[in-house]
PDB file of N, CA and C in Angstrom:
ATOM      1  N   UNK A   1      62.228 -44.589  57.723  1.00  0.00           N
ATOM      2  CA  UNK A   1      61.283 -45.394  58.459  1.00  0.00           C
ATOM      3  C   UNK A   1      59.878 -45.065  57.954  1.00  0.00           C
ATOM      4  N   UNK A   2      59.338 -45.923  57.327  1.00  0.00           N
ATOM      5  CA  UNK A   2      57.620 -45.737  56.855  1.00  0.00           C
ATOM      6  C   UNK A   2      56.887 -45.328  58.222  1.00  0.00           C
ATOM      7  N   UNK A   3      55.700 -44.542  57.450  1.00  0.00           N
ATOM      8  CA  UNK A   3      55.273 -43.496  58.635  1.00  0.00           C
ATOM      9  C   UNK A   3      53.755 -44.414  58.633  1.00  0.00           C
ATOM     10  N   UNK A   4      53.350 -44.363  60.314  1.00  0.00           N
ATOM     11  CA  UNK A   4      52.146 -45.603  60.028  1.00  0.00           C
ATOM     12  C   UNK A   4      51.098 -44.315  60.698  1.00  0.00           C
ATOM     13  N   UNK A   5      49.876 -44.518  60.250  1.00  0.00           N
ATOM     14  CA  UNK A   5      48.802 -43.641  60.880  1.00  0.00           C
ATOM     15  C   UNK A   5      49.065 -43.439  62.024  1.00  0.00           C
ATOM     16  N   UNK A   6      48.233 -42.275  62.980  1.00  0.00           N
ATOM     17  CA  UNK A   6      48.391 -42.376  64.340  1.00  0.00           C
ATOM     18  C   UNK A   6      47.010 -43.358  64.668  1.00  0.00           C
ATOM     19  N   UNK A   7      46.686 -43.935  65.681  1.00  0.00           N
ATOM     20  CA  UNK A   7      45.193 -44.208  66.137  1.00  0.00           C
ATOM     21  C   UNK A   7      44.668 -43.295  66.582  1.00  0.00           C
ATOM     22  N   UNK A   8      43.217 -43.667  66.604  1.00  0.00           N
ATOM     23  CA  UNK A   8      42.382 -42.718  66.594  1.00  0.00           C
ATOM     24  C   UNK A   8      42.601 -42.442  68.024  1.00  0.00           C
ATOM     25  N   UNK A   9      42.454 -40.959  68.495  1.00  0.00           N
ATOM     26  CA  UNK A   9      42.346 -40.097  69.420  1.00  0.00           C
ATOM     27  C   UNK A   9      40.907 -40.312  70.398  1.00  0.00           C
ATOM     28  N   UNK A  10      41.526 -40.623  71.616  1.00  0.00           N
ATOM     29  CA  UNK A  10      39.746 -40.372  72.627  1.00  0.00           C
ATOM     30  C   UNK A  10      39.189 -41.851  73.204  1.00  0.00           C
ATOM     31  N   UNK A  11      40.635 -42.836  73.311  1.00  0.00           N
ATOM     32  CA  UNK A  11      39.807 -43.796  73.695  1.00  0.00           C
ATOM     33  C   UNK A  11      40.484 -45.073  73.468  1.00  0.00           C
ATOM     34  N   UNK A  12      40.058 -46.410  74.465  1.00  0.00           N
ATOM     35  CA  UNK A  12      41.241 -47.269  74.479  1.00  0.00           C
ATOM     36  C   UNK A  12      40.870 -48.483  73.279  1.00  0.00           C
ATOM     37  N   UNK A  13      40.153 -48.163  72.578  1.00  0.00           N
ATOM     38  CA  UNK A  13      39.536 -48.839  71.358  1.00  0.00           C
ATOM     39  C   UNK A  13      40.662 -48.473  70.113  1.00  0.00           C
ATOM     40  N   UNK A  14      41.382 -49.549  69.943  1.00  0.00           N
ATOM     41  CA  UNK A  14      42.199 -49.205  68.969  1.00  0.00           C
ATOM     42  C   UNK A  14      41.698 -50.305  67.868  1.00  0.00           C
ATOM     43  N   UNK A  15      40.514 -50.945  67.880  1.00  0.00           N
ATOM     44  CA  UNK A  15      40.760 -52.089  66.429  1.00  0.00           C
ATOM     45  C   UNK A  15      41.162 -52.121  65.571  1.00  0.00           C
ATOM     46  N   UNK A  16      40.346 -50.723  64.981  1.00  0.00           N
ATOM     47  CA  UNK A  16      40.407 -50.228  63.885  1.00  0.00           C
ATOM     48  C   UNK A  16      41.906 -50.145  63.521  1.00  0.00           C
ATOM     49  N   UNK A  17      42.515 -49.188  64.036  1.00  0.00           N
ATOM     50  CA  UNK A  17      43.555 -49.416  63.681  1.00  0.00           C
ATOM     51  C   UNK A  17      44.780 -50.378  64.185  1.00  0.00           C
ATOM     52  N   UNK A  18      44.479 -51.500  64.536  1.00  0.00           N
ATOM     53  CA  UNK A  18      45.208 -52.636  64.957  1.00  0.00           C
ATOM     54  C   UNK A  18      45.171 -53.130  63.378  1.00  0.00           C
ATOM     55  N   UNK A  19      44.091 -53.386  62.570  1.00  0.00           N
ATOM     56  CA  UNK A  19      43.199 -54.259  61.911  1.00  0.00           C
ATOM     57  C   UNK A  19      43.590 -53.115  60.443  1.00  0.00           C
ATOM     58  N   UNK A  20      44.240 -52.340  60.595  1.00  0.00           N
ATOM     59  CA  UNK A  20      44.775 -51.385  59.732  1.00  0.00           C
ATOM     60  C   UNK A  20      45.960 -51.671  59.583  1.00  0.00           C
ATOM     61  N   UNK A  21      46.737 -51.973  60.321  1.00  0.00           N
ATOM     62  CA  UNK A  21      48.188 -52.795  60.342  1.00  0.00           C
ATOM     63  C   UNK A  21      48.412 -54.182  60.213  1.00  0.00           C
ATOM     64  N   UNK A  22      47.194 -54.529  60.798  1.00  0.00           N
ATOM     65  CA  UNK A  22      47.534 -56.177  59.935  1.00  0.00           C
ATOM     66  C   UNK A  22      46.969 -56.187  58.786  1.00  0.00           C
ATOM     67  N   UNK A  23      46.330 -55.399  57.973  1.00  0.00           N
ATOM     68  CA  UNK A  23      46.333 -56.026  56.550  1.00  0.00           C
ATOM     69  C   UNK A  23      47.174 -54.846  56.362  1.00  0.00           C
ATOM     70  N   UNK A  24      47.869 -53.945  56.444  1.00  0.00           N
ATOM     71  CA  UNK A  24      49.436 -53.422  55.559  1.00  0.00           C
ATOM     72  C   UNK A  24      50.722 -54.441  55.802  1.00  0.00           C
ATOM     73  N   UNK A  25      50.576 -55.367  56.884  1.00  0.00           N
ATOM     74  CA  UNK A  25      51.385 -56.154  56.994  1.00  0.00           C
ATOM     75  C   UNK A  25      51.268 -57.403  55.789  1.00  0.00           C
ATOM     76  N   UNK A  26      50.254 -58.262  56.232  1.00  0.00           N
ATOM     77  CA  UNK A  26      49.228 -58.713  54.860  1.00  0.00           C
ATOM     78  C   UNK A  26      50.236 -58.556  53.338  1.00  0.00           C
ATOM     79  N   UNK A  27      49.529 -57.520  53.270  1.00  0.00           N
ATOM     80  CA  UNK A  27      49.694 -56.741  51.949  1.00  0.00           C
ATOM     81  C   UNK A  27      51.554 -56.845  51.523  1.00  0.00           C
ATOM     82  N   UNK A  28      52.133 -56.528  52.453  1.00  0.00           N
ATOM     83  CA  UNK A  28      53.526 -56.289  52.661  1.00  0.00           C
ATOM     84  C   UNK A  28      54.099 -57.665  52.260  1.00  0.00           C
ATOM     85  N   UNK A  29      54.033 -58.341  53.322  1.00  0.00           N
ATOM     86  CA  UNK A  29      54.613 -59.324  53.114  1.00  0.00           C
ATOM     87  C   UNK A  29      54.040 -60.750  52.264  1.00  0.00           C
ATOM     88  N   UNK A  30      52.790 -60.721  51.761  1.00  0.00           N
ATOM     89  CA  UNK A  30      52.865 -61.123  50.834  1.00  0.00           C
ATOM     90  C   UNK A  30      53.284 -60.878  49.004  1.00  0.00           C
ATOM     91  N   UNK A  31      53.134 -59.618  48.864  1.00  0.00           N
ATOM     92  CA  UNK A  31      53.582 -58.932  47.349  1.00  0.00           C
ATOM     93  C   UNK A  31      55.661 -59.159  47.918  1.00  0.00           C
ATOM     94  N   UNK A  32      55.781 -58.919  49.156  1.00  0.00           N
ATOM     95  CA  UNK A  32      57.432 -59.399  48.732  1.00  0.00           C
ATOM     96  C   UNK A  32      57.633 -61.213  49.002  1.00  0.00           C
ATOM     97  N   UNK A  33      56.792 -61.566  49.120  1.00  0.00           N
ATOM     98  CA  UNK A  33      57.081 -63.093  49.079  1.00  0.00           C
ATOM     99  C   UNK A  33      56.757 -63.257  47.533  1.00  0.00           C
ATOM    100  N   UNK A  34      55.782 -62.996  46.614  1.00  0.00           N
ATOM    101  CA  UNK A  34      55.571 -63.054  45.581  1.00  0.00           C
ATOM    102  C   UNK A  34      56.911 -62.319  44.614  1.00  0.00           C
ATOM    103  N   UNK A  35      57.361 -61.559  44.751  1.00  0.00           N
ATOM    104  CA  UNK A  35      58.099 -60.514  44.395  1.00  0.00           C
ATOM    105  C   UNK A  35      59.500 -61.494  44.380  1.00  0.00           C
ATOM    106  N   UNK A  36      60.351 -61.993  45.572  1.00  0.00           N
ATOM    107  CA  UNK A  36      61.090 -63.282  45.918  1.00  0.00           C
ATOM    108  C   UNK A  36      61.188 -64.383  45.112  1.00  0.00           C
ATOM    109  N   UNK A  37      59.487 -64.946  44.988  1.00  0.00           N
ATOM    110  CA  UNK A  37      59.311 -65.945  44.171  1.00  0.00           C
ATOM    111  C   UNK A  37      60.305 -65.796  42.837  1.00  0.00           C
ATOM    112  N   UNK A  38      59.171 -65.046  42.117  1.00  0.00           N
ATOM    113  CA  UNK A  38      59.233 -64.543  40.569  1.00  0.00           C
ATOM    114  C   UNK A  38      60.762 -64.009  40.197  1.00  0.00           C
ATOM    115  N   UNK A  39      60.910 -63.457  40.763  1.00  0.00           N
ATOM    116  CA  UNK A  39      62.433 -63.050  40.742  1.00  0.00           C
ATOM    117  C   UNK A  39      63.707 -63.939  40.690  1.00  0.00           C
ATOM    118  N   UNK A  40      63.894 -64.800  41.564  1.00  0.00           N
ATOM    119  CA  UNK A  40      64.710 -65.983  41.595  1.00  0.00           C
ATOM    120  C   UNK A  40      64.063 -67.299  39.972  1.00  0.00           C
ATOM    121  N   UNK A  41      63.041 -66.849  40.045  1.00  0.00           N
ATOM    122  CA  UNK A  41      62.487 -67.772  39.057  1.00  0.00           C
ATOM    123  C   UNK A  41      63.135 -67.908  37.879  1.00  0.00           C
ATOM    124  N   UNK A  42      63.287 -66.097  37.391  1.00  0.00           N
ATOM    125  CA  UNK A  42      64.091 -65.933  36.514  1.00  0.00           C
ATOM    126  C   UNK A  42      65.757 -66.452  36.267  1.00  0.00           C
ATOM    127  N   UNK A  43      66.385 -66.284  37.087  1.00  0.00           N
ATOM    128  CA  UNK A  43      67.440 -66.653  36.767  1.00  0.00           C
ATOM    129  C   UNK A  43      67.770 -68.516  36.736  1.00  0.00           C
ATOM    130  N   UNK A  44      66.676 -68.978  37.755  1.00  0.00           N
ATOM    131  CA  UNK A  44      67.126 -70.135  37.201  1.00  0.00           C
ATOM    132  C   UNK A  44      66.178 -71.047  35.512  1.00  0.00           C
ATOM    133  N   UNK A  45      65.374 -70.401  35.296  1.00  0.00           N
ATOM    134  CA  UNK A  45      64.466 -70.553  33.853  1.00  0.00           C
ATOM    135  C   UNK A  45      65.888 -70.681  33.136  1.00  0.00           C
ATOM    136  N   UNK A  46      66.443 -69.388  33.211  1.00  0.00           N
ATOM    137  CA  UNK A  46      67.016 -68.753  32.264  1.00  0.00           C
ATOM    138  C   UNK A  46      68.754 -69.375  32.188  1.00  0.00           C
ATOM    139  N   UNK A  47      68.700 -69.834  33.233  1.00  0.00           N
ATOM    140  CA  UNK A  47      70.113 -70.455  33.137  1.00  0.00           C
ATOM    141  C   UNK A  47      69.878 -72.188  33.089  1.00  0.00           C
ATOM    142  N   UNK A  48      68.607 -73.123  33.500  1.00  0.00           N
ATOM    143  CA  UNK A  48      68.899 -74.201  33.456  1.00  0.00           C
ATOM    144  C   UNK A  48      68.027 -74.658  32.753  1.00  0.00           C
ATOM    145  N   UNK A  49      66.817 -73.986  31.985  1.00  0.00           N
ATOM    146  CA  UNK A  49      66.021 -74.344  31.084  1.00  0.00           C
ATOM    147  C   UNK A  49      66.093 -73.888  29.438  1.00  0.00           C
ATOM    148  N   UNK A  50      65.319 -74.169  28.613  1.00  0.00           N
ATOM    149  CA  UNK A  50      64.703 -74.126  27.605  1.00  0.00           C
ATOM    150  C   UNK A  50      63.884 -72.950  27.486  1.00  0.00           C
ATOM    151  N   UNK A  51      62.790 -72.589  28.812  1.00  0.00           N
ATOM    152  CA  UNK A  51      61.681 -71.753  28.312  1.00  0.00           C
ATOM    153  C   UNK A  51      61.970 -70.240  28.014  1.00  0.00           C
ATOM    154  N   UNK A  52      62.924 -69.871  28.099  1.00  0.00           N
ATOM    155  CA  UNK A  52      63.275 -68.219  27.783  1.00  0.00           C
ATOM    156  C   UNK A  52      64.274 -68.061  26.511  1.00  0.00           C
ATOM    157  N   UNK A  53      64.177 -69.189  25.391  1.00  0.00           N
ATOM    158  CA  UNK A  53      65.181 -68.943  24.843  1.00  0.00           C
ATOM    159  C   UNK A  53      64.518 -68.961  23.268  1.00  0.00           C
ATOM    160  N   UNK A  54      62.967 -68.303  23.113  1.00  0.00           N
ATOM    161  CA  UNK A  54      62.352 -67.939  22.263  1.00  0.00           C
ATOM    162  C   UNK A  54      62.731 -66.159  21.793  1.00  0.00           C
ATOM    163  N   UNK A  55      62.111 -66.334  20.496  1.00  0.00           N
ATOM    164  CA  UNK A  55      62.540 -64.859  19.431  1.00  0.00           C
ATOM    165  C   UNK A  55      61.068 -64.942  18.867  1.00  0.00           C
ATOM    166  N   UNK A  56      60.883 -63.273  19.400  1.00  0.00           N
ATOM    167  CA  UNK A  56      59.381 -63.235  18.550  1.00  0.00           C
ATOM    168  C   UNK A  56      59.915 -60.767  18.386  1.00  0.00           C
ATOM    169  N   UNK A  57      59.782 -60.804  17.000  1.00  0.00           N
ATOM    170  CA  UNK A  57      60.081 -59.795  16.325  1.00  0.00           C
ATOM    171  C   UNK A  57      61.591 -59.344  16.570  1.00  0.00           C
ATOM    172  N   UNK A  58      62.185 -60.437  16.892  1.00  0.00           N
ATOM    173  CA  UNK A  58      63.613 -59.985  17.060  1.00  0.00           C
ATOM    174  C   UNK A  58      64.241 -60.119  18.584  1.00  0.00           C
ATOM    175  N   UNK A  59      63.076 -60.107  19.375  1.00  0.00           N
ATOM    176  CA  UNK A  59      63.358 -59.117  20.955  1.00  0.00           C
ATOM    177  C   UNK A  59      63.179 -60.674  21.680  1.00  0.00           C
ATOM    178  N   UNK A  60      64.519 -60.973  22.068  1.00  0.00           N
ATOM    179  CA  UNK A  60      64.548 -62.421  22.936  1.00  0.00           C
ATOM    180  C   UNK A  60      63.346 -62.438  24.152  1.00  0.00           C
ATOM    181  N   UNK A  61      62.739 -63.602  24.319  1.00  0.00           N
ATOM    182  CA  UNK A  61      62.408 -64.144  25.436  1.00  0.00           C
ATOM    183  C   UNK A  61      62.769 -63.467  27.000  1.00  0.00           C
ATOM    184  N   UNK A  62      63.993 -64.195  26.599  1.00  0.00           N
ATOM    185  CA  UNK A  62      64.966 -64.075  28.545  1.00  0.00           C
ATOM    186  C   UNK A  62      65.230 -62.326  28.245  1.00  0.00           C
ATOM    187  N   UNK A  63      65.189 -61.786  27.420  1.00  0.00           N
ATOM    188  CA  UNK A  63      64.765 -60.323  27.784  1.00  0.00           C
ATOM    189  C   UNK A  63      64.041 -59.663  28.090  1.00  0.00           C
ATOM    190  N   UNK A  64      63.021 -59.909  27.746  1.00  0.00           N
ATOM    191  CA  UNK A  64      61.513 -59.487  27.729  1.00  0.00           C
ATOM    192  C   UNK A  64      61.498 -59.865  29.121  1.00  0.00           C
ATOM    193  N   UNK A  65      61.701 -61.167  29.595  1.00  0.00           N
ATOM    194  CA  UNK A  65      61.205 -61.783  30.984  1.00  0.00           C
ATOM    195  C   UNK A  65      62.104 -60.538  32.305  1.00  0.00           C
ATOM    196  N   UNK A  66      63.229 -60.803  31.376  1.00  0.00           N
ATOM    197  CA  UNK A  66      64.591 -59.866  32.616  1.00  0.00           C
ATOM    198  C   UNK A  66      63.931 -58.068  32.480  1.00  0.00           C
ATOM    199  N   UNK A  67      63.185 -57.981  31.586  1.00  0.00           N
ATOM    200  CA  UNK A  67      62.394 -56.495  31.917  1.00  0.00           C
ATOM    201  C   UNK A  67      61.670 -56.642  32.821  1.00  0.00           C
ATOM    202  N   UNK A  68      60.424 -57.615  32.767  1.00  0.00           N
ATOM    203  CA  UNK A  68      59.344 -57.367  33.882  1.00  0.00           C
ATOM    204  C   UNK A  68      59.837 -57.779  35.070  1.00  0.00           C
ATOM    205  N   UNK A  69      60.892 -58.564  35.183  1.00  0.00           N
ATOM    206  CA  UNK A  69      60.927 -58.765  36.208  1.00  0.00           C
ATOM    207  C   UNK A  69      61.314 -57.908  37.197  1.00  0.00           C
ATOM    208  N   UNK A  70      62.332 -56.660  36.275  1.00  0.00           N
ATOM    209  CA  UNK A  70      62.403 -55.174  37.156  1.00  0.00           C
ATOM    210  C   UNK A  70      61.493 -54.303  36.984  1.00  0.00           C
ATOM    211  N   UNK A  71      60.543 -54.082  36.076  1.00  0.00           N
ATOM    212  CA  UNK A  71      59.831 -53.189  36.543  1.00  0.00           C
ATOM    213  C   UNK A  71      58.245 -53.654  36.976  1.00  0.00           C
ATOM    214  N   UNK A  72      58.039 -55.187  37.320  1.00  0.00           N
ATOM    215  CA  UNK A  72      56.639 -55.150  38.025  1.00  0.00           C
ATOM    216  C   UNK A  72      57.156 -55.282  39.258  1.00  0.00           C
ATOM    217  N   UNK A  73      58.051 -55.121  39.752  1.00  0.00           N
ATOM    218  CA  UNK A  73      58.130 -55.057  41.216  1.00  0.00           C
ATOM    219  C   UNK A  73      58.302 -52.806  41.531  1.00  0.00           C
ATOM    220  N   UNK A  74      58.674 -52.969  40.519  1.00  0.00           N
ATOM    221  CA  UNK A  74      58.437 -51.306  40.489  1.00  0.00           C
ATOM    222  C   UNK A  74      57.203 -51.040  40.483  1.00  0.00           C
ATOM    223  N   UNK A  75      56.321 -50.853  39.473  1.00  0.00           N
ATOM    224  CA  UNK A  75      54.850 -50.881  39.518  1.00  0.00           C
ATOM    225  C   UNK A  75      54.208 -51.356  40.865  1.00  0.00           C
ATOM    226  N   UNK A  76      54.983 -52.522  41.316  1.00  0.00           N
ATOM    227  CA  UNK A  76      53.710 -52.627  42.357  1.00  0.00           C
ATOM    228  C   UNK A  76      54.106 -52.050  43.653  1.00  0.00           C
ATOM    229  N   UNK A  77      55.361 -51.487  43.731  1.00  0.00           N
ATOM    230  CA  UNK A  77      55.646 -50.841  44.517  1.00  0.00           C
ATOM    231  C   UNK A  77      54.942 -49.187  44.289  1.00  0.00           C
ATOM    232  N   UNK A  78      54.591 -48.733  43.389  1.00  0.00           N
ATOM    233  CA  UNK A  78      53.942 -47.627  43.365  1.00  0.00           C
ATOM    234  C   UNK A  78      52.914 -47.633  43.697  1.00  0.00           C
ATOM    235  N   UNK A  79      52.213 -48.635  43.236  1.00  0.00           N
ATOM    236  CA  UNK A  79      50.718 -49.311  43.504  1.00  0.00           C
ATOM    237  C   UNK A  79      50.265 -49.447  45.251  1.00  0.00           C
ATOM    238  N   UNK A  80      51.132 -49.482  45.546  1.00  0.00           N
ATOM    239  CA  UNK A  80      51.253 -49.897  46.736  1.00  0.00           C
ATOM    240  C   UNK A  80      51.035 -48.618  47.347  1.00  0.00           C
ATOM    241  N   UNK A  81      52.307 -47.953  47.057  1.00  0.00           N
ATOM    242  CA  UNK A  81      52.372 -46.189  48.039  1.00  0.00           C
ATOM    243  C   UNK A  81      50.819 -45.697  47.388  1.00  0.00           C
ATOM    244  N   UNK A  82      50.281 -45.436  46.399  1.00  0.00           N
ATOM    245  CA  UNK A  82      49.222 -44.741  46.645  1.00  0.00           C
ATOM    246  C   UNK A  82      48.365 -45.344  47.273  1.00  0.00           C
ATOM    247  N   UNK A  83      47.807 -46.594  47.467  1.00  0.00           N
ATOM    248  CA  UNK A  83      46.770 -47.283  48.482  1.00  0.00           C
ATOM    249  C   UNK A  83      47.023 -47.295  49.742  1.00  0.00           C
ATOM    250  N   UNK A  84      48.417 -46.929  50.328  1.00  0.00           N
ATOM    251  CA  UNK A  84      48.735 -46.331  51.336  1.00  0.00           C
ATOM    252  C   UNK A  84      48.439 -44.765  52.086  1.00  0.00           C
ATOM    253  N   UNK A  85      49.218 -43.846  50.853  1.00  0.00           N
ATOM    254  CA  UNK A  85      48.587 -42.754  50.415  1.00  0.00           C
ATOM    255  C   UNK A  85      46.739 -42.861  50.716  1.00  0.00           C
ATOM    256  N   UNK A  86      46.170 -43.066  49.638  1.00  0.00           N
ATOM    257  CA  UNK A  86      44.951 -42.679  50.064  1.00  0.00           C
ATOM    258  C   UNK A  86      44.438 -43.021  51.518  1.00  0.00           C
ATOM    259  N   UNK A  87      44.574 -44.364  52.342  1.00  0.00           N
ATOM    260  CA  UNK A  87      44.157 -44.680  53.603  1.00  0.00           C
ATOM    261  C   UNK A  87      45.190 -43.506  54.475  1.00  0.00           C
ATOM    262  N   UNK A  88      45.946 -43.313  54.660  1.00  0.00           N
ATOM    263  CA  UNK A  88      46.500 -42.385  55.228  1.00  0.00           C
ATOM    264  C   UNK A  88      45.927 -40.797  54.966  1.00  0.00           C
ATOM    265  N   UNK A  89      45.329 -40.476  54.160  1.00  0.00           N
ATOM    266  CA  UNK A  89      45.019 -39.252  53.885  1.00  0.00           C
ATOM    267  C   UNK A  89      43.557 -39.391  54.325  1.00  0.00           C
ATOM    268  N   UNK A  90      42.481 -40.517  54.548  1.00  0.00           N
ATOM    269  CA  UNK A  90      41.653 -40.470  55.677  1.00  0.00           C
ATOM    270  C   UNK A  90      40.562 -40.895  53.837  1.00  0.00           C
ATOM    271  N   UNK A  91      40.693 -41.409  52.921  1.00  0.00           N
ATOM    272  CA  UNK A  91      40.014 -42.037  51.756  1.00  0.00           C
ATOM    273  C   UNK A  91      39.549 -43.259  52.257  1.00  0.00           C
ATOM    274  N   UNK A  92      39.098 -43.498  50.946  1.00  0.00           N
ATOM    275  CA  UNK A  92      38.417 -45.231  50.918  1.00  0.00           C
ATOM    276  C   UNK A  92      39.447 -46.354  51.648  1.00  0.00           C
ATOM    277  N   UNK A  93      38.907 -47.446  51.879  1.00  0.00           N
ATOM    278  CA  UNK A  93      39.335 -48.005  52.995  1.00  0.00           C
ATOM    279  C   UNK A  93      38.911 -49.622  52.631  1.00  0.00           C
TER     280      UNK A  93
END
């Protein structure tokens, strides 16, 4: 279970961190709606089109594409934990 800040201590003023959870929500669920997109994209390019079925130094198209498509959802999943990371550790904001 992802661990969410506590609110701030001393008082029934929570904006701040209301307004801290809706943009990690934000953030969340748009990079996996994007993430959804791109992903499904691939397989149908690649099975009912033309555009992935280029050769440039040997190294196919629909390969190259079937790489990023696993590791920028990796990347931005890292990307992600440290901008989490830092707001959680009490950083830029």
């Amino acid at each position: 279970m992802p661990h969410t800040p506590e609110p701030p201590p001393g008082g029934p003023d929570h904006t701040e961190h209301d307004a801290m959870i809706q943009r990690h929500k934000r953030v969340v669920l748009g990079a996996a709606a994007i993430t959804i997109v791109v992903f499904m994209a691939f397989p149908i390019l690649a099975s009912f089109t033309g555009a992935l079925d280029g050769v440039a130094d040997g190294i196919g198209a629909g390969y190259a594409a079937g790489l990023a498509v696993i590791l920028l959802p990796l990347a931005g999943a890292v990307a992600y934990r440290r901008w989490t990371s830092r707001i959680e550790d009490g950083g830029r904001r």
